[in-house]
C-alpha atoms as a PDB file:
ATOM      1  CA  UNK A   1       0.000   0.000   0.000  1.00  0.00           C
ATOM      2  CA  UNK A   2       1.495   3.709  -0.874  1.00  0.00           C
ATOM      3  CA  UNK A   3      -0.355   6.870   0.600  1.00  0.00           C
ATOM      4  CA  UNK A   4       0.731  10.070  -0.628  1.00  0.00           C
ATOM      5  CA  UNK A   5       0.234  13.741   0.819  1.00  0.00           C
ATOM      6  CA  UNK A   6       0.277  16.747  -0.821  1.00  0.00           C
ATOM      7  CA  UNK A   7      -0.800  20.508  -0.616  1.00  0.00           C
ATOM      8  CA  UNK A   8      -1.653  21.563  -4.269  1.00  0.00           C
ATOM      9  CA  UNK A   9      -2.242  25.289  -3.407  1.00  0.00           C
ATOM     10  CA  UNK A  10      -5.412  25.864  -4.965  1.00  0.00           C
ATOM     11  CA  UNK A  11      -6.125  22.218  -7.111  1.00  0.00           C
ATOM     12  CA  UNK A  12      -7.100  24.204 -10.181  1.00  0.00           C
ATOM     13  CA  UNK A  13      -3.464  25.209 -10.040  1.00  0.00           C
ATOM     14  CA  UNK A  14      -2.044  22.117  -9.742  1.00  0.00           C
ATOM     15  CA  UNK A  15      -4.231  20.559 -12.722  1.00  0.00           C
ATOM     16  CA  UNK A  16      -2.600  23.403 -15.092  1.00  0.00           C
ATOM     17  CA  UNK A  17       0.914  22.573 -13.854  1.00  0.00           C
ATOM     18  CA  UNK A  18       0.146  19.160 -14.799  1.00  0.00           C
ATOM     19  CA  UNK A  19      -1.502  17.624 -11.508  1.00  0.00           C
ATOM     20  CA  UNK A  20      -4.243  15.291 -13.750  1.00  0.00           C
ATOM     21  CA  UNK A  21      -1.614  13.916 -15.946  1.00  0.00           C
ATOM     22  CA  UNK A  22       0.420  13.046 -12.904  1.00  0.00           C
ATOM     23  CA  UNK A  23      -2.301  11.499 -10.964  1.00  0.00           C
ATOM     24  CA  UNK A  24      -3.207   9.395 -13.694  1.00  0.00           C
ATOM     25  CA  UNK A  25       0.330   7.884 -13.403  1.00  0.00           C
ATOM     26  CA  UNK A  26       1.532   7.714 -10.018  1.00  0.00           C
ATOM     27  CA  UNK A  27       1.750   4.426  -8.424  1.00  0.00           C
ATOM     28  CA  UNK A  28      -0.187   5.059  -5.003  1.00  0.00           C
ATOM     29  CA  UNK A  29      -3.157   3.673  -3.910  1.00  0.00           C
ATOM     30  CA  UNK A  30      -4.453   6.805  -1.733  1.00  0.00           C
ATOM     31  CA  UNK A  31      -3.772  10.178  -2.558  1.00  0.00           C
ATOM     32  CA  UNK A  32      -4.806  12.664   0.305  1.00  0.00           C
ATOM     33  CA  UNK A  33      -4.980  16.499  -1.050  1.00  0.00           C
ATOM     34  CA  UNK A  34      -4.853  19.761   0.884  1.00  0.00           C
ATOM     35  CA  UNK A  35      -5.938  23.260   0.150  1.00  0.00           C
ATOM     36  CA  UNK A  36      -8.333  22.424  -3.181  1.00  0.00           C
ATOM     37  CA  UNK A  37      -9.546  26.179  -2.760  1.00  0.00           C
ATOM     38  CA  UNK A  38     -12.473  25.081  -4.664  1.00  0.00           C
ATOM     39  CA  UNK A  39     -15.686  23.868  -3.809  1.00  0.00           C
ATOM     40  CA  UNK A  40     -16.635  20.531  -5.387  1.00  0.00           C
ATOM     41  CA  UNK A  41     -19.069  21.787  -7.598  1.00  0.00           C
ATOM     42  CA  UNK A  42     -16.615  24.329  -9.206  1.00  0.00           C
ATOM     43  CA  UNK A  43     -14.210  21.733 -10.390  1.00  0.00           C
ATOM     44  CA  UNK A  44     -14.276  20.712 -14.142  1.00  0.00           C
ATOM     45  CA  UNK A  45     -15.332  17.224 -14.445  1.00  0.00           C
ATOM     46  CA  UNK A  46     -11.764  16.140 -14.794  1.00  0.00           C
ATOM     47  CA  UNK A  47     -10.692  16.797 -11.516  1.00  0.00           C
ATOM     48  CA  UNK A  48     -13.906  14.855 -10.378  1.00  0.00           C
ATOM     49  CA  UNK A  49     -13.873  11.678 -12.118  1.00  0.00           C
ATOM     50  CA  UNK A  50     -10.141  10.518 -12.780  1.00  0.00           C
ATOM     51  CA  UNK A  51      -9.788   7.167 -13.937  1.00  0.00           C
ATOM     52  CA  UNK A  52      -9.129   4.807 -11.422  1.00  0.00           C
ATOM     53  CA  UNK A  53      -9.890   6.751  -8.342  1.00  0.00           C
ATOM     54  CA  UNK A  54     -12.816   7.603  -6.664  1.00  0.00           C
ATOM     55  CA  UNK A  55     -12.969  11.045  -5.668  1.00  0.00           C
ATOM     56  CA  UNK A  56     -14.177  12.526  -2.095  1.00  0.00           C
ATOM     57  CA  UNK A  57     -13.663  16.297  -1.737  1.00  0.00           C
ATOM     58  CA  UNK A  58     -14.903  18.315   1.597  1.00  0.00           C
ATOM     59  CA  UNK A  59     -14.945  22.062   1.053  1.00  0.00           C
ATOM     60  CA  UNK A  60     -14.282  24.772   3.184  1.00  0.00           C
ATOM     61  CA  UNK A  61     -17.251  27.512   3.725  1.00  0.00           C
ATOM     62  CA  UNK A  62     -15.198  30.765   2.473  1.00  0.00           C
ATOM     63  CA  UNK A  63     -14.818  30.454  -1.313  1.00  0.00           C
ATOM     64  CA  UNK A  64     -11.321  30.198  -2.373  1.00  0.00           C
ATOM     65  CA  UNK A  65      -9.921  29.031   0.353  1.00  0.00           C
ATOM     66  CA  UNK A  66      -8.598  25.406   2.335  1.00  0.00           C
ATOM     67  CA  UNK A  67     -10.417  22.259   1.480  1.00  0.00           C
ATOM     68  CA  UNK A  68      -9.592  18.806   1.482  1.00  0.00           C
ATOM     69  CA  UNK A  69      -9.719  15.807  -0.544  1.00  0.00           C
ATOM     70  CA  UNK A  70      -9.030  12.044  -0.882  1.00  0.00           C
ATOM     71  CA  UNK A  71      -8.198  10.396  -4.477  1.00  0.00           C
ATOM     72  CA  UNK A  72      -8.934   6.751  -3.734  1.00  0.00           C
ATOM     73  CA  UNK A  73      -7.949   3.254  -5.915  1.00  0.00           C
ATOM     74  CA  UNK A  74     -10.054   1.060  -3.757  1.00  0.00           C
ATOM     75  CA  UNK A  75     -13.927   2.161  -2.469  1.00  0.00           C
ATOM     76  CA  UNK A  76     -14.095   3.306   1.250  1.00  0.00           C
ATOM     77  CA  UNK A  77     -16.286   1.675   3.415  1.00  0.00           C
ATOM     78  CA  UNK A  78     -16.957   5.005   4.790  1.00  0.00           C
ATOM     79  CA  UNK A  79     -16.038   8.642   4.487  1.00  0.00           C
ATOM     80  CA  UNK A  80     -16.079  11.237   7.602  1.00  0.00           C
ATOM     81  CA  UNK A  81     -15.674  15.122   6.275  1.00  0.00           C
ATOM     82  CA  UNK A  82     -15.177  17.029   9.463  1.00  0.00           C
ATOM     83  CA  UNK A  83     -14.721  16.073  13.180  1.00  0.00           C
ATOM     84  CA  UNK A  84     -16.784  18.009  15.005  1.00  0.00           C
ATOM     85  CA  UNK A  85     -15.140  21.309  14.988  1.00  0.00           C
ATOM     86  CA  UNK A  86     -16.719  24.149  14.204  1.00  0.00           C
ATOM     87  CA  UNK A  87     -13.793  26.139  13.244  1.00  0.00           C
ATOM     88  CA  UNK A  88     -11.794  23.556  11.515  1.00  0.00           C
ATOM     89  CA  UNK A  89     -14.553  22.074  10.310  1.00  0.00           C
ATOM     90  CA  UNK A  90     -15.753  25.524   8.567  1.00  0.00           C
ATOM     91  CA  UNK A  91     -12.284  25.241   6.911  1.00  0.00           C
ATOM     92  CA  UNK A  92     -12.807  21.538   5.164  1.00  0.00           C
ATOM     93  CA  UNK A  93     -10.139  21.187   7.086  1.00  0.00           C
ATOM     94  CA  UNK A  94     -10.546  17.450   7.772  1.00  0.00           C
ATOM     95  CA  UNK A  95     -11.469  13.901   5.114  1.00  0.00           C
ATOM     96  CA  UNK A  96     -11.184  10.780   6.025  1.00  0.00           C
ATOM     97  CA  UNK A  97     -11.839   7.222   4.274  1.00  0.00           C
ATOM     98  CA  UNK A  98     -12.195   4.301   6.270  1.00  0.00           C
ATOM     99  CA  UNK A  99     -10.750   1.268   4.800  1.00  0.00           C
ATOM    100  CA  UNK A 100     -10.741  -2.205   6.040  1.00  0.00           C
ATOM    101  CA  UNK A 101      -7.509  -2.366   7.873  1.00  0.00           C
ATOM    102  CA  UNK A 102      -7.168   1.674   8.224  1.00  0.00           C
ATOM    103  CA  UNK A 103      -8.741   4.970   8.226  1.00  0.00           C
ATOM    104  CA  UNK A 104      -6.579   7.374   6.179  1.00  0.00           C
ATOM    105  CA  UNK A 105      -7.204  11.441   6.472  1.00  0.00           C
ATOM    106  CA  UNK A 106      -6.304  14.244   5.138  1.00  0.00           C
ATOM    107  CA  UNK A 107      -6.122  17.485   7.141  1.00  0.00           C
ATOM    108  CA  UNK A 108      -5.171  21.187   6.259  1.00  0.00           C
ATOM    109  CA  UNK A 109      -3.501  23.186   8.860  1.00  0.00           C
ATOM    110  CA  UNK A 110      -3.720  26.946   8.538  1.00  0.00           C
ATOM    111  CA  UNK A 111      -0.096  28.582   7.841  1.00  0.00           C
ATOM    112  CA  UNK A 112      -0.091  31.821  10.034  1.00  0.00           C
ATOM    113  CA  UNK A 113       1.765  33.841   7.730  1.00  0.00           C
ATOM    114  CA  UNK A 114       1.816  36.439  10.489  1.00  0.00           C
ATOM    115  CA  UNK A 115       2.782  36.535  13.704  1.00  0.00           C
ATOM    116  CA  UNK A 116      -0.935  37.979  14.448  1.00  0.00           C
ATOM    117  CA  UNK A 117      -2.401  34.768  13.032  1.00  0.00           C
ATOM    118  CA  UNK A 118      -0.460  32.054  15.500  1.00  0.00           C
ATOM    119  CA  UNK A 119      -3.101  32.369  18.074  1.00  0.00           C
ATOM    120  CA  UNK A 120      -6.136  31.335  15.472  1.00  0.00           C
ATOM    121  CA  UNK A 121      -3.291  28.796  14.527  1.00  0.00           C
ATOM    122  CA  UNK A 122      -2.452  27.532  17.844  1.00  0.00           C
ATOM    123  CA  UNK A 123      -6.471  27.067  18.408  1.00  0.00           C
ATOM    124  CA  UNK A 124      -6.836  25.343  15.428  1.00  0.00           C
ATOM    125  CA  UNK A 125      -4.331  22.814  16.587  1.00  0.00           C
ATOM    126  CA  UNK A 126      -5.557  22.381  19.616  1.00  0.00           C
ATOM    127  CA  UNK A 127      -8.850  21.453  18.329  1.00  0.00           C
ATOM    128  CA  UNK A 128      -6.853  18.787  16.362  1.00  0.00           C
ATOM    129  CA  UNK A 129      -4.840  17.497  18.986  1.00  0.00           C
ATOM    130  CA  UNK A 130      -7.590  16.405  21.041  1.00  0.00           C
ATOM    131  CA  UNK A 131      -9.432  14.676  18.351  1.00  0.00           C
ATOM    132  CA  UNK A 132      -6.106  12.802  18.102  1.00  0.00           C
ATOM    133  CA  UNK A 133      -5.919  11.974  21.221  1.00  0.00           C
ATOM    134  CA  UNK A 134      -9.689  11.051  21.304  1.00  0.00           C
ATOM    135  CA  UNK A 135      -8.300   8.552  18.287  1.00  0.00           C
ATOM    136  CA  UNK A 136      -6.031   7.102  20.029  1.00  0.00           C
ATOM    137  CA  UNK A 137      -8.151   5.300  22.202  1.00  0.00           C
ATOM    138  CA  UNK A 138     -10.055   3.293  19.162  1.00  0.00           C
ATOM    139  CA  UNK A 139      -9.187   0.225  18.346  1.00  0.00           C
ATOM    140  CA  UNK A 140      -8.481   0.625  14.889  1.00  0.00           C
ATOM    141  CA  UNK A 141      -5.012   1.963  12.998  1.00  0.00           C
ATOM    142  CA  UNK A 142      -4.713   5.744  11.451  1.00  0.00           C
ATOM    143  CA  UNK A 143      -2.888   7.238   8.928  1.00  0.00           C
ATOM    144  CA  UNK A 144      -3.061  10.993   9.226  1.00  0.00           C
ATOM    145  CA  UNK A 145      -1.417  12.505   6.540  1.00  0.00           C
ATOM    146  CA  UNK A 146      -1.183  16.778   5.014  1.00  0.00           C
ATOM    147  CA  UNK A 147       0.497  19.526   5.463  1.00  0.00           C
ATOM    148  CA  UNK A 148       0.463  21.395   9.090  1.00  0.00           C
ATOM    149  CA  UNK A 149       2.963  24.184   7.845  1.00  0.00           C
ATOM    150  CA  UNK A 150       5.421  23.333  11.562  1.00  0.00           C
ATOM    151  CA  UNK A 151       9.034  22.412  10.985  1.00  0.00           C
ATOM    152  CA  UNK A 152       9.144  19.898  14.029  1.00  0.00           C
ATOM    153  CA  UNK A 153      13.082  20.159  14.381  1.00  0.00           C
ATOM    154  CA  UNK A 154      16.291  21.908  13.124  1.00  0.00           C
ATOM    155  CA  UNK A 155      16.952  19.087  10.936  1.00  0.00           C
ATOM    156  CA  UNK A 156      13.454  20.029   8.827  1.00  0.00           C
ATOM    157  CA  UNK A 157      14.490  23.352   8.303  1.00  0.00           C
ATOM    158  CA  UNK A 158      17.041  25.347   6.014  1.00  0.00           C
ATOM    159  CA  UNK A 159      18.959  27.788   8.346  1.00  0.00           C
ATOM    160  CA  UNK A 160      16.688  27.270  11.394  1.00  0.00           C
ATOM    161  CA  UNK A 161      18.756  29.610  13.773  1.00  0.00           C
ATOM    162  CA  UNK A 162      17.044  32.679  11.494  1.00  0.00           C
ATOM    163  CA  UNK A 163      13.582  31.059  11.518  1.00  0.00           C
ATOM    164  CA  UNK A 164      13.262  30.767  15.527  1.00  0.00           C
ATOM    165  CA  UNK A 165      11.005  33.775  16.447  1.00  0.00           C
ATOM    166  CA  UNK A 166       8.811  33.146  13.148  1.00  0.00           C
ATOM    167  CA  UNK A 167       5.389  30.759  12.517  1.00  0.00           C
ATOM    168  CA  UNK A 168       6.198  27.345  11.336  1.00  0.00           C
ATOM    169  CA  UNK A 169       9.017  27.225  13.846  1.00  0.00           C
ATOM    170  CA  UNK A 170       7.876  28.801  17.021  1.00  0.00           C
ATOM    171  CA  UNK A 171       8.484  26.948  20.481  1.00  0.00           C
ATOM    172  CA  UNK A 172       4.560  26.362  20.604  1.00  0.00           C
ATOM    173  CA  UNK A 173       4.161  24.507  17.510  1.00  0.00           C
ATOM    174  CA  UNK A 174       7.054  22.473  18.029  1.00  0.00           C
ATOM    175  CA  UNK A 175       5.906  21.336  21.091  1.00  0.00           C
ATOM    176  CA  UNK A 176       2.175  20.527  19.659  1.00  0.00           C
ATOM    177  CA  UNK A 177       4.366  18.250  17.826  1.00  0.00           C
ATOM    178  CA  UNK A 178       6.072  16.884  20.623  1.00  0.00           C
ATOM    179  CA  UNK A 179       3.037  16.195  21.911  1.00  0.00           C
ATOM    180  CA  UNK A 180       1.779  14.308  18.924  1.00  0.00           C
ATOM    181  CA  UNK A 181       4.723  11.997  18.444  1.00  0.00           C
ATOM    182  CA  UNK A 182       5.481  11.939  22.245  1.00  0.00           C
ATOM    183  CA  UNK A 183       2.527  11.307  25.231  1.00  0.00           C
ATOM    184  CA  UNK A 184      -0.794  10.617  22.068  1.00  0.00           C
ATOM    185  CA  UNK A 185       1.511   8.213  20.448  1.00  0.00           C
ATOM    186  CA  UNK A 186       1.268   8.563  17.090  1.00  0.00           C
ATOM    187  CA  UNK A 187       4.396   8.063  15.013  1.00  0.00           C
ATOM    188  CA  UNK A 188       6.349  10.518  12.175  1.00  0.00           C
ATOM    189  CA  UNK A 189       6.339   8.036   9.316  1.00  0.00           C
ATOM    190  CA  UNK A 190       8.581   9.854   7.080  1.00  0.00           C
ATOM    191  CA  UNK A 191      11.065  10.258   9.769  1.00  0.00           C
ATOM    192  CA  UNK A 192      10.808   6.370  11.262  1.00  0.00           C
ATOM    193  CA  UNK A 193      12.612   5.717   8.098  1.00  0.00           C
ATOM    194  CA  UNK A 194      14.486   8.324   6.557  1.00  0.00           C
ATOM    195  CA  UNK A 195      17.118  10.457   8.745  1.00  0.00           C
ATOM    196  CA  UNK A 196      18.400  12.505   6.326  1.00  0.00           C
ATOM    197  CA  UNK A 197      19.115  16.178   6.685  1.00  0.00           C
ATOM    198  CA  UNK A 198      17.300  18.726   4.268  1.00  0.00           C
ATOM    199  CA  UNK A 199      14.281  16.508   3.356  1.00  0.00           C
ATOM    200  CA  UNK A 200      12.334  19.577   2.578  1.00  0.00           C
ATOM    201  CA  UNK A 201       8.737  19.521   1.527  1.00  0.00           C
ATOM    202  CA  UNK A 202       7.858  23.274   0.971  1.00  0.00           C
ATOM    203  CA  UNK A 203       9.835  25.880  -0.663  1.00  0.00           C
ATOM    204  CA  UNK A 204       8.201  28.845  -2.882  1.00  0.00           C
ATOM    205  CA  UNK A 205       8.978  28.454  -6.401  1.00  0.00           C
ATOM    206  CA  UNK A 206      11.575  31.434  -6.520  1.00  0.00           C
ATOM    207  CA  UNK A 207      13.536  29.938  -3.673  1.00  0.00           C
ATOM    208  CA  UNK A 208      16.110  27.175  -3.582  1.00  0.00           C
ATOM    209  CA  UNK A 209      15.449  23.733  -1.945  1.00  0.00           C
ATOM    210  CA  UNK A 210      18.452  24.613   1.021  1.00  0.00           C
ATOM    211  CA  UNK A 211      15.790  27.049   1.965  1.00  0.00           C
ATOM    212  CA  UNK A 212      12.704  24.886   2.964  1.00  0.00           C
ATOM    213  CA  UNK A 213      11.038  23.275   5.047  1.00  0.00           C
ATOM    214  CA  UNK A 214       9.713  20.445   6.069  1.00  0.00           C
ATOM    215  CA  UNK A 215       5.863  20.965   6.181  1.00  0.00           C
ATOM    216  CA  UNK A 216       4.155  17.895   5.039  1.00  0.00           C
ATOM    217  CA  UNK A 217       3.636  14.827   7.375  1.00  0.00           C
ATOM    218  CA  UNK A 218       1.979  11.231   7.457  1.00  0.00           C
ATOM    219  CA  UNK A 219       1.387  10.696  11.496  1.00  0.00           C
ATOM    220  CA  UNK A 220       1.062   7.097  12.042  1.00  0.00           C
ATOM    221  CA  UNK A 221      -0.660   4.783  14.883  1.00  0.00           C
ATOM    222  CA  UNK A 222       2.266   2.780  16.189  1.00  0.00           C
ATOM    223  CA  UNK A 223       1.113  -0.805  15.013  1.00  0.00           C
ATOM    224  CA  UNK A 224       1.224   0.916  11.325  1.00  0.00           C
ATOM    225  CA  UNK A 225       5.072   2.102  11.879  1.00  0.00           C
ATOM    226  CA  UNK A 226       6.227  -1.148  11.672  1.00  0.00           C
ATOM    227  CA  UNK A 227       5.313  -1.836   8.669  1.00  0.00           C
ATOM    228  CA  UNK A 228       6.897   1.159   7.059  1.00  0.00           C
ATOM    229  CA  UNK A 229       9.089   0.313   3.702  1.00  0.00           C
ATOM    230  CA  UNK A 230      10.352   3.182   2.084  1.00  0.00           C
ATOM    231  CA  UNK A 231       9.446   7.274   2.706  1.00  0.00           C
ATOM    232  CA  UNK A 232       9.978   9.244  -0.410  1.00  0.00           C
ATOM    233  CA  UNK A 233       9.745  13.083  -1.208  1.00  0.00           C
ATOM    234  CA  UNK A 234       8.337  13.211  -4.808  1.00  0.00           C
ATOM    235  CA  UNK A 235      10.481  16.476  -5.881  1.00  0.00           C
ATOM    236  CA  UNK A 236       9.081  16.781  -9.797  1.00  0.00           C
ATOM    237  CA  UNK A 237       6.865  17.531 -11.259  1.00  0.00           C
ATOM    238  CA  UNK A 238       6.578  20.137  -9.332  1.00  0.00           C
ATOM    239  CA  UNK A 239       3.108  20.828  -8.650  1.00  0.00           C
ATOM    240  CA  UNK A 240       2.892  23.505  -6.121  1.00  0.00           C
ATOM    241  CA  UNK A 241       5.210  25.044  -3.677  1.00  0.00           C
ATOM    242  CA  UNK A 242       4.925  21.955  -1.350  1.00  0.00           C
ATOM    243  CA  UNK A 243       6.377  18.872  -2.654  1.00  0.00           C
ATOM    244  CA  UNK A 244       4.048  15.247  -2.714  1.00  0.00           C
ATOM    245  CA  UNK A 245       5.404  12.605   0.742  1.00  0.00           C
ATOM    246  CA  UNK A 246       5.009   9.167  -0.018  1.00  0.00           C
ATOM    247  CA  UNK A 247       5.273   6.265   2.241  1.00  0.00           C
ATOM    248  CA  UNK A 248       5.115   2.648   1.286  1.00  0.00           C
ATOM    249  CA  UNK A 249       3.467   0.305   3.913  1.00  0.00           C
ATOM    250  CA  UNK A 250       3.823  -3.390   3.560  1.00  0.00           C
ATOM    251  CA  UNK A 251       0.221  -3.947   4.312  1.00  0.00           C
ATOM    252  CA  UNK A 252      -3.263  -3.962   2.205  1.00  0.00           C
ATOM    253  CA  UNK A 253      -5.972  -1.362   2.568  1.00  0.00           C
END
């Protein structure tokens, strides 16, 4: 089984930098998206009906903006859009697809491009932790994969020492991600394998790679993490600013 993550920054722009023809060809069996930016019935039928997925989209409220969605090879048994939130929820910030052995989600996280937008950022993940932590107490394995725009340590970030006082690597998200892969238990995926330095997800397109960070995650329940084969940053094409994650799990859906 592969899962792959990615933030397309808006999906309309991905499909003209090529996102259809890539989808058509990658070898993954679920493909979670992030930040569609377009509400379901605004897509061209393209985007809706690829061959050989099935398609699940949840939108956010504001036009233009968030949204998730889940490009699937094998029918869900069920799919949840939302937890329960009202803000995230508002956002499309959360799809997931219940399989037989695993529920797979996708989830947006805002980006606080400001230092005046961390607290709406820090609620937001709040909201999210304790739904994980309400997760972790089902009996059932999670994959919870997309982009939550925090560089969890020095090693995800080009020249971190500058980036210390600034959103995406303040003390306070790090240590939501502590949390996450610490005392809830859920597991990095990408990092259980693959130690390298500079495996960068995100950089703008005028930037160079050294510059990046790593934004884009697939949190694991610990059963899951064993069964881990290969984690792989799909670098071109490139789609969007953020790069596509892929991990390879010796298991079936």
């Amino acid at each position: 089984m592969k899962v792959i993550t990615l933030n397309v920054n808006g999906l309309v722009n991905a499909a003209e930098r090529g996102f259809l023809d890539w989808l058509t060809h990658v070898d993954a069996d679920v493909v979670c998206i992030q930040d569609t930016r377009s509400k379901e019935y605004q897509l061209p039928e393209n985007l809706l009906d690829v061959p050989g997925f099935n398609a699940f989209f949840f939108d956010a409220d504001e036009d233009g903006h968030a949204g998730t969605a889940i490009y699937s090879r094998v029918m869900p048994k069920a799919v949840m859009r939302g937890f329960g939130n009202m803000n995230c929820d508002l956002q499309g910030g959360f799809i997931q697809a219940d399989f037989d052995n695993v529920s797979v989600a996708s989830i947006w996280v805002p980006q606080a491009d400001y230092i005046e937008d961390v607290d709406d950022k820090l609620d937001y993940l709040e909201a999210l932790q304790l739904h994980f932590k309400k997760t972790r107490r089902k009996r059932r394995e999670f994959i919870f994969t997309g982009s939550f725009h925090i560089a969890h340590r020095s090693v995800d970030l080009g020249n971190w020492e500058s980036h210390q006082r600034e959103p995406g690597f303040l003390p306070e998200e790090r240590a939501w991600m502590d949390q996450v892969t610490g005392p809830i238990g859920f597991v990095d995926g990408f990092r259980s394998v693959n130690k390298k330095d500079r495996q960068h997800t995100f950089w703008p397109f005028d930037e160079a790679q050294v510059n990046g960070a790593r934004y884009d995650y697939q949190f694991v329940t610990p059963n899951i993490a064993d069964f881990i084969v290969e984690a792989t940053i799909i670098r071109e094409p490139r789609l969007s600013p953020h790069c596509a994650v892929q991990i390879e799990y010796d298991m079936d859906l």
